[in-house]
N, C-alpha and C. Protein backbone atom coordinates (compact mmCIF):
# COMPACT_ATOMS: atom_id res chain seq x y z
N UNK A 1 29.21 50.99 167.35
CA UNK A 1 29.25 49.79 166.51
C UNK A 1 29.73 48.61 167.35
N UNK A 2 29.01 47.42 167.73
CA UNK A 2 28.90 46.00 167.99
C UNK A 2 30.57 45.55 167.14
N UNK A 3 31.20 44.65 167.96
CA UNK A 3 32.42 43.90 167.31
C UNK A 3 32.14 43.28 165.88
N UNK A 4 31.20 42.49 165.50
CA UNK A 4 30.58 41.89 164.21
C UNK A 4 30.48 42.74 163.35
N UNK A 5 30.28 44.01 163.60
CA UNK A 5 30.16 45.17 162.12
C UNK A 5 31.40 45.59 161.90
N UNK A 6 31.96 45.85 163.34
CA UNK A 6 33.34 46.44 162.93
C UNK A 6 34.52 45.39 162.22
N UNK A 7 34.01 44.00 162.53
CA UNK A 7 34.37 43.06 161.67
C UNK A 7 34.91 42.77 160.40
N UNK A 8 33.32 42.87 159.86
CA UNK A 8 32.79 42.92 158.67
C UNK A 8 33.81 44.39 157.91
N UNK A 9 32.84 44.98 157.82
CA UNK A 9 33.54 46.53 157.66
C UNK A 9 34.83 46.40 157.13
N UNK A 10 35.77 45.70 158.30
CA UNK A 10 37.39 45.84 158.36
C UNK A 10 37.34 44.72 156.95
N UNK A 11 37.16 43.16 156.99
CA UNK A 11 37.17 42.02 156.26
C UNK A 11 36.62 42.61 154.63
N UNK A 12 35.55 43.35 154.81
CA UNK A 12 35.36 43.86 153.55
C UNK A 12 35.89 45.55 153.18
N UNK A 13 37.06 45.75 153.44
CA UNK A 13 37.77 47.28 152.90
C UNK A 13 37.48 47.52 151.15
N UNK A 14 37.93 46.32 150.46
CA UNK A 14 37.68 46.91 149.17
C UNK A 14 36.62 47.18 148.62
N UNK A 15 35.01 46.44 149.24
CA UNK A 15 34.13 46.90 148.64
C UNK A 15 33.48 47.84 149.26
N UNK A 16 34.15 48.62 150.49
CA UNK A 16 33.80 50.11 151.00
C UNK A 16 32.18 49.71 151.59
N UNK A 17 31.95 48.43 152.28
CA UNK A 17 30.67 48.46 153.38
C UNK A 17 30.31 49.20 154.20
N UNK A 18 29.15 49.44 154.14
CA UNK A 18 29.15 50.94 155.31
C UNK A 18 28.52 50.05 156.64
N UNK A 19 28.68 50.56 157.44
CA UNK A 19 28.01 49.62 159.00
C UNK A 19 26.44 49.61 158.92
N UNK A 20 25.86 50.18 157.87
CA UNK A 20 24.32 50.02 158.31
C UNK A 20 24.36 48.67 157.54
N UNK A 21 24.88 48.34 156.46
CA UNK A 21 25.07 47.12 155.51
C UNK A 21 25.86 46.40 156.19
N UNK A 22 26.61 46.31 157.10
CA UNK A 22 27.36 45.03 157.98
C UNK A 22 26.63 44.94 158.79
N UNK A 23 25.82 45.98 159.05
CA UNK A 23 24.67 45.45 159.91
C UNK A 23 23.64 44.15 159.40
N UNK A 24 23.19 44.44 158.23
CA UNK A 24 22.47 43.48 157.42
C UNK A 24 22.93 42.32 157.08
N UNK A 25 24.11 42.39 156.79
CA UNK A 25 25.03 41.25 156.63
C UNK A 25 25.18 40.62 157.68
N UNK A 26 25.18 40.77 159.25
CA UNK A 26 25.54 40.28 160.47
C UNK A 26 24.40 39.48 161.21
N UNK A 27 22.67 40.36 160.50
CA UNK A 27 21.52 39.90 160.78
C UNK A 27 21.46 38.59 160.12
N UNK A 28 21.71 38.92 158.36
CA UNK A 28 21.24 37.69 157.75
C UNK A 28 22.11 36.42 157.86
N UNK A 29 22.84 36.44 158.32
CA UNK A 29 24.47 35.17 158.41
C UNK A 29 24.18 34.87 160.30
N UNK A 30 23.11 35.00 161.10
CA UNK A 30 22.52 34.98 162.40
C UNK A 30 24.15 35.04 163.27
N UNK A 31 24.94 35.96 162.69
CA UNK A 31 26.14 36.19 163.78
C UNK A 31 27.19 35.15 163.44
N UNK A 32 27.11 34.68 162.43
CA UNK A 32 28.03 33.52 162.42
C UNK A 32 29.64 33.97 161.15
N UNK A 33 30.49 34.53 161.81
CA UNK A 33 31.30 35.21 161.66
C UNK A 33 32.56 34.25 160.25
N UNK A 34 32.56 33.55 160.39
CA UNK A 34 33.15 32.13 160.19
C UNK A 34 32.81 32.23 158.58
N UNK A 35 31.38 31.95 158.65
CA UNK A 35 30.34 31.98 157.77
C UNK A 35 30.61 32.91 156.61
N UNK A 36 30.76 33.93 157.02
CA UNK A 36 30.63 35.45 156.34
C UNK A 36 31.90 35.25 155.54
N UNK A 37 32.93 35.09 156.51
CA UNK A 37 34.20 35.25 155.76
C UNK A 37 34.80 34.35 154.79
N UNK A 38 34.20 32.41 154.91
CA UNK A 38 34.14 32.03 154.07
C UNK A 38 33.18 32.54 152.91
N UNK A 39 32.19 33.05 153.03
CA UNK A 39 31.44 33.30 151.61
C UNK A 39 32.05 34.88 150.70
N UNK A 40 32.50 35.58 151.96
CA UNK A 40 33.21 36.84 151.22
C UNK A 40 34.32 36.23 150.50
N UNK A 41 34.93 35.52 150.69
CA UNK A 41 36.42 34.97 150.21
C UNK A 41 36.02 34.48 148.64
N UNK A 42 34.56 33.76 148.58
CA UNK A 42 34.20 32.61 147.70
C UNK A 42 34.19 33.91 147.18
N UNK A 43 33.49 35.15 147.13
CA UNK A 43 32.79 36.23 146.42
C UNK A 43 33.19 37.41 146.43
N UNK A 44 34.31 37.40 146.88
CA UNK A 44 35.16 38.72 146.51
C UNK A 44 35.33 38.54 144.96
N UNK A 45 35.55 38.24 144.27
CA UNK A 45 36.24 38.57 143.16
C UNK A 45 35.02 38.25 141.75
N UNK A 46 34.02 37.88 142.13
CA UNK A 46 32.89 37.63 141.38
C UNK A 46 32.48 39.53 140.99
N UNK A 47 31.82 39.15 139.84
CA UNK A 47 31.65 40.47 139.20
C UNK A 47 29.69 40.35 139.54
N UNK A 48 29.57 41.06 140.04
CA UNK A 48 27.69 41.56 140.27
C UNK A 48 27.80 43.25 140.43
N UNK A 49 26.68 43.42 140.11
CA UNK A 49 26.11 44.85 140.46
C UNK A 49 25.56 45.30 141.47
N UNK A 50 25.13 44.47 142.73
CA UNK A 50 25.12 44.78 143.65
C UNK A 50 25.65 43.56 144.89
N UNK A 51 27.10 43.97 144.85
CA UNK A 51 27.35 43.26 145.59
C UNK A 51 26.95 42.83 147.47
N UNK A 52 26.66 43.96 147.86
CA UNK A 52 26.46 43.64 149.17
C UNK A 52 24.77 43.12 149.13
N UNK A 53 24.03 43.34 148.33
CA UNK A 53 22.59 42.35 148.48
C UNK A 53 23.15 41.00 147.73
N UNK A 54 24.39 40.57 147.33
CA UNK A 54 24.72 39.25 146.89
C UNK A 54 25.20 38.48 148.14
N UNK A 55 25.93 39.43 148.87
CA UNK A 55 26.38 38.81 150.11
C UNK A 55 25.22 38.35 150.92
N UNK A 56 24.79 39.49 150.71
CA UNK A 56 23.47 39.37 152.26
C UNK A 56 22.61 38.09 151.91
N UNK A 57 22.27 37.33 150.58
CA UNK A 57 21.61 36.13 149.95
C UNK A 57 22.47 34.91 150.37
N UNK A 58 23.93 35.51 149.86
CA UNK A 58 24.74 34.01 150.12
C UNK A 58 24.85 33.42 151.63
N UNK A 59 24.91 34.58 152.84
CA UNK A 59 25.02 34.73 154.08
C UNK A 59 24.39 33.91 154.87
N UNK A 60 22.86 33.94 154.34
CA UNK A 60 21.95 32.85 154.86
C UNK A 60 22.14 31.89 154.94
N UNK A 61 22.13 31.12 156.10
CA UNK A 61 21.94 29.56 156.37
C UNK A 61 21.32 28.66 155.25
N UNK A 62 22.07 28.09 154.62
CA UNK A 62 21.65 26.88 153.56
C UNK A 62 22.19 27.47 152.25
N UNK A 63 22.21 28.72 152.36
CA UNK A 63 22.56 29.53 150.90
C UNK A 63 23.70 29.11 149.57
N UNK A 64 24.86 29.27 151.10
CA UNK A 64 26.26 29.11 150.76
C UNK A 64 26.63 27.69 150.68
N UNK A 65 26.73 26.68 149.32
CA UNK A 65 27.76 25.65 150.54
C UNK A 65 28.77 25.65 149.77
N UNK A 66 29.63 25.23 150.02
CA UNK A 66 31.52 25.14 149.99
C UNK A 66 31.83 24.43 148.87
N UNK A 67 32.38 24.83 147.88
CA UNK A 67 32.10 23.96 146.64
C UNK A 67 33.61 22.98 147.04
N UNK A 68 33.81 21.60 146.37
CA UNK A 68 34.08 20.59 146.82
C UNK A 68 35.47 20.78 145.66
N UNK A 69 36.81 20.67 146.15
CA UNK A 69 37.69 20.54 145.40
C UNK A 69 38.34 19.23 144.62
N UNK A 70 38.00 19.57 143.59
CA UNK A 70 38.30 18.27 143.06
C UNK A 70 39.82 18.41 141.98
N UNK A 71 40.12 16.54 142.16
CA UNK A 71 41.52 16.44 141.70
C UNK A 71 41.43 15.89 140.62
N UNK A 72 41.88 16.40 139.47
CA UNK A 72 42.33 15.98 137.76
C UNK A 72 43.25 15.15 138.22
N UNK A 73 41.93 13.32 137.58
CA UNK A 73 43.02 12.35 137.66
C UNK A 73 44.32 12.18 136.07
N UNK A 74 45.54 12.05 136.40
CA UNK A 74 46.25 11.65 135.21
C UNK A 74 46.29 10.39 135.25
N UNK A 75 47.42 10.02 134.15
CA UNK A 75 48.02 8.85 134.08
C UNK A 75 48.75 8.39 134.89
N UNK A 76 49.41 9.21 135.50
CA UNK A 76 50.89 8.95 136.54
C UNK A 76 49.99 8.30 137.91
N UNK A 77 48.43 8.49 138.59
CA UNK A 77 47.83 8.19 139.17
C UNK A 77 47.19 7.46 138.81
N UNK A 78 46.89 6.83 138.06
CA UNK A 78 45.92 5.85 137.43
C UNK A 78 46.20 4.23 137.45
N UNK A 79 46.76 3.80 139.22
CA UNK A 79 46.96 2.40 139.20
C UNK A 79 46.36 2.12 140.51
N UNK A 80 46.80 0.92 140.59
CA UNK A 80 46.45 0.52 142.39
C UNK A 80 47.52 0.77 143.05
N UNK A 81 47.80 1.42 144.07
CA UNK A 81 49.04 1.19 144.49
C UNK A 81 49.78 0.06 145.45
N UNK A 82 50.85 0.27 145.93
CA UNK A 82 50.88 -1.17 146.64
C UNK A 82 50.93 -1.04 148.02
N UNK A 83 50.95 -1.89 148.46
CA UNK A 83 50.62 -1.93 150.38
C UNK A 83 52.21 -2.56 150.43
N UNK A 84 52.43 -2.12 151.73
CA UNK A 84 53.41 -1.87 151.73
C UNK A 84 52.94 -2.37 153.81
N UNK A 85 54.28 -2.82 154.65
CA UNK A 85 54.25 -2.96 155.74
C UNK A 85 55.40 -2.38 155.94
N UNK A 86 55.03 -1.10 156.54
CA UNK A 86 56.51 -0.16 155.99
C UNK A 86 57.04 -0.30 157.77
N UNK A 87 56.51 -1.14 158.72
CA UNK A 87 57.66 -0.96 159.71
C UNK A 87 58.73 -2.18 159.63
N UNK A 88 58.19 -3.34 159.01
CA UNK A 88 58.61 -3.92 158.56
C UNK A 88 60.04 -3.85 157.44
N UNK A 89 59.91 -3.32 156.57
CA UNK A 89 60.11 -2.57 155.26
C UNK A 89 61.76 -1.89 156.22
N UNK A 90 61.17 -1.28 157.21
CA UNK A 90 62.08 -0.04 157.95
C UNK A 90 63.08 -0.84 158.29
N UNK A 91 62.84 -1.95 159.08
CA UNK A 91 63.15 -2.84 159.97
C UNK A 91 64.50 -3.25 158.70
N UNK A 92 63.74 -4.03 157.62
CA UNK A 92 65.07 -4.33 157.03
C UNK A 92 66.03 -3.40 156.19
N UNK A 93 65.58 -2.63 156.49
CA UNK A 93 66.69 -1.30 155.57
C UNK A 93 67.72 -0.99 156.64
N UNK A 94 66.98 -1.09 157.89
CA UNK A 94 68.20 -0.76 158.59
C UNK A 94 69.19 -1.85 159.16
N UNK A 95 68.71 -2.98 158.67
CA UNK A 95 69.74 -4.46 159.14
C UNK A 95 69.17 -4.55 160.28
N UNK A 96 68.14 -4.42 160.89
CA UNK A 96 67.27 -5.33 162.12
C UNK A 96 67.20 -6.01 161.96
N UNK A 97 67.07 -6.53 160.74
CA UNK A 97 66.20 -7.77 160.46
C UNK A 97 66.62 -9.23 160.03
């Protein structure tokens, strides 16, 4: 076994990959190791019935992309804030100035 299966294999323990399937997984993701482990991470915990032909789809180049984290604006954020010339600012807090 090539370093990339034994990889795989190790990165995926809970869903018990066998190396002919990290093999497949290593073909379809063209070696890009990085790749794999961000999309296993996204898809570990997703419920399918066959998970390792879900991997081997997401793996592909263009398949996967990185979903974008977004921030719940409140109220407490909901102004302009102010500018500030904070060496300035520094300057007179400490009696430089």
């Amino acid at each position: 076994m090539f370093t990339g299966v034994e990889q795989i294999v190790n990165l995926m323990t809970n869903q018990k990959i066998t190396p002919s399937e990290a093999i497949k997984i290593y073909k379809s993701a063209d070696g890009d190791m990085d790749h794999i482990a961000k999309v296993y991470n996204y898809c570990k915990d997703k419920e399918t019935n066959n998970f390792v032909g879900y991997i081997i789809k997401m793996v592909k180049p263009g398949e996967y992309v990185e979903p974008k984290k977004t921030f719940k604006k409140n109220q407490f954020n909901d102004f302009e804030q102010r500018n500030y010339d904070f060496g300035d600012l520094e300057n007179k807090l400490l009696g430089w100035d």
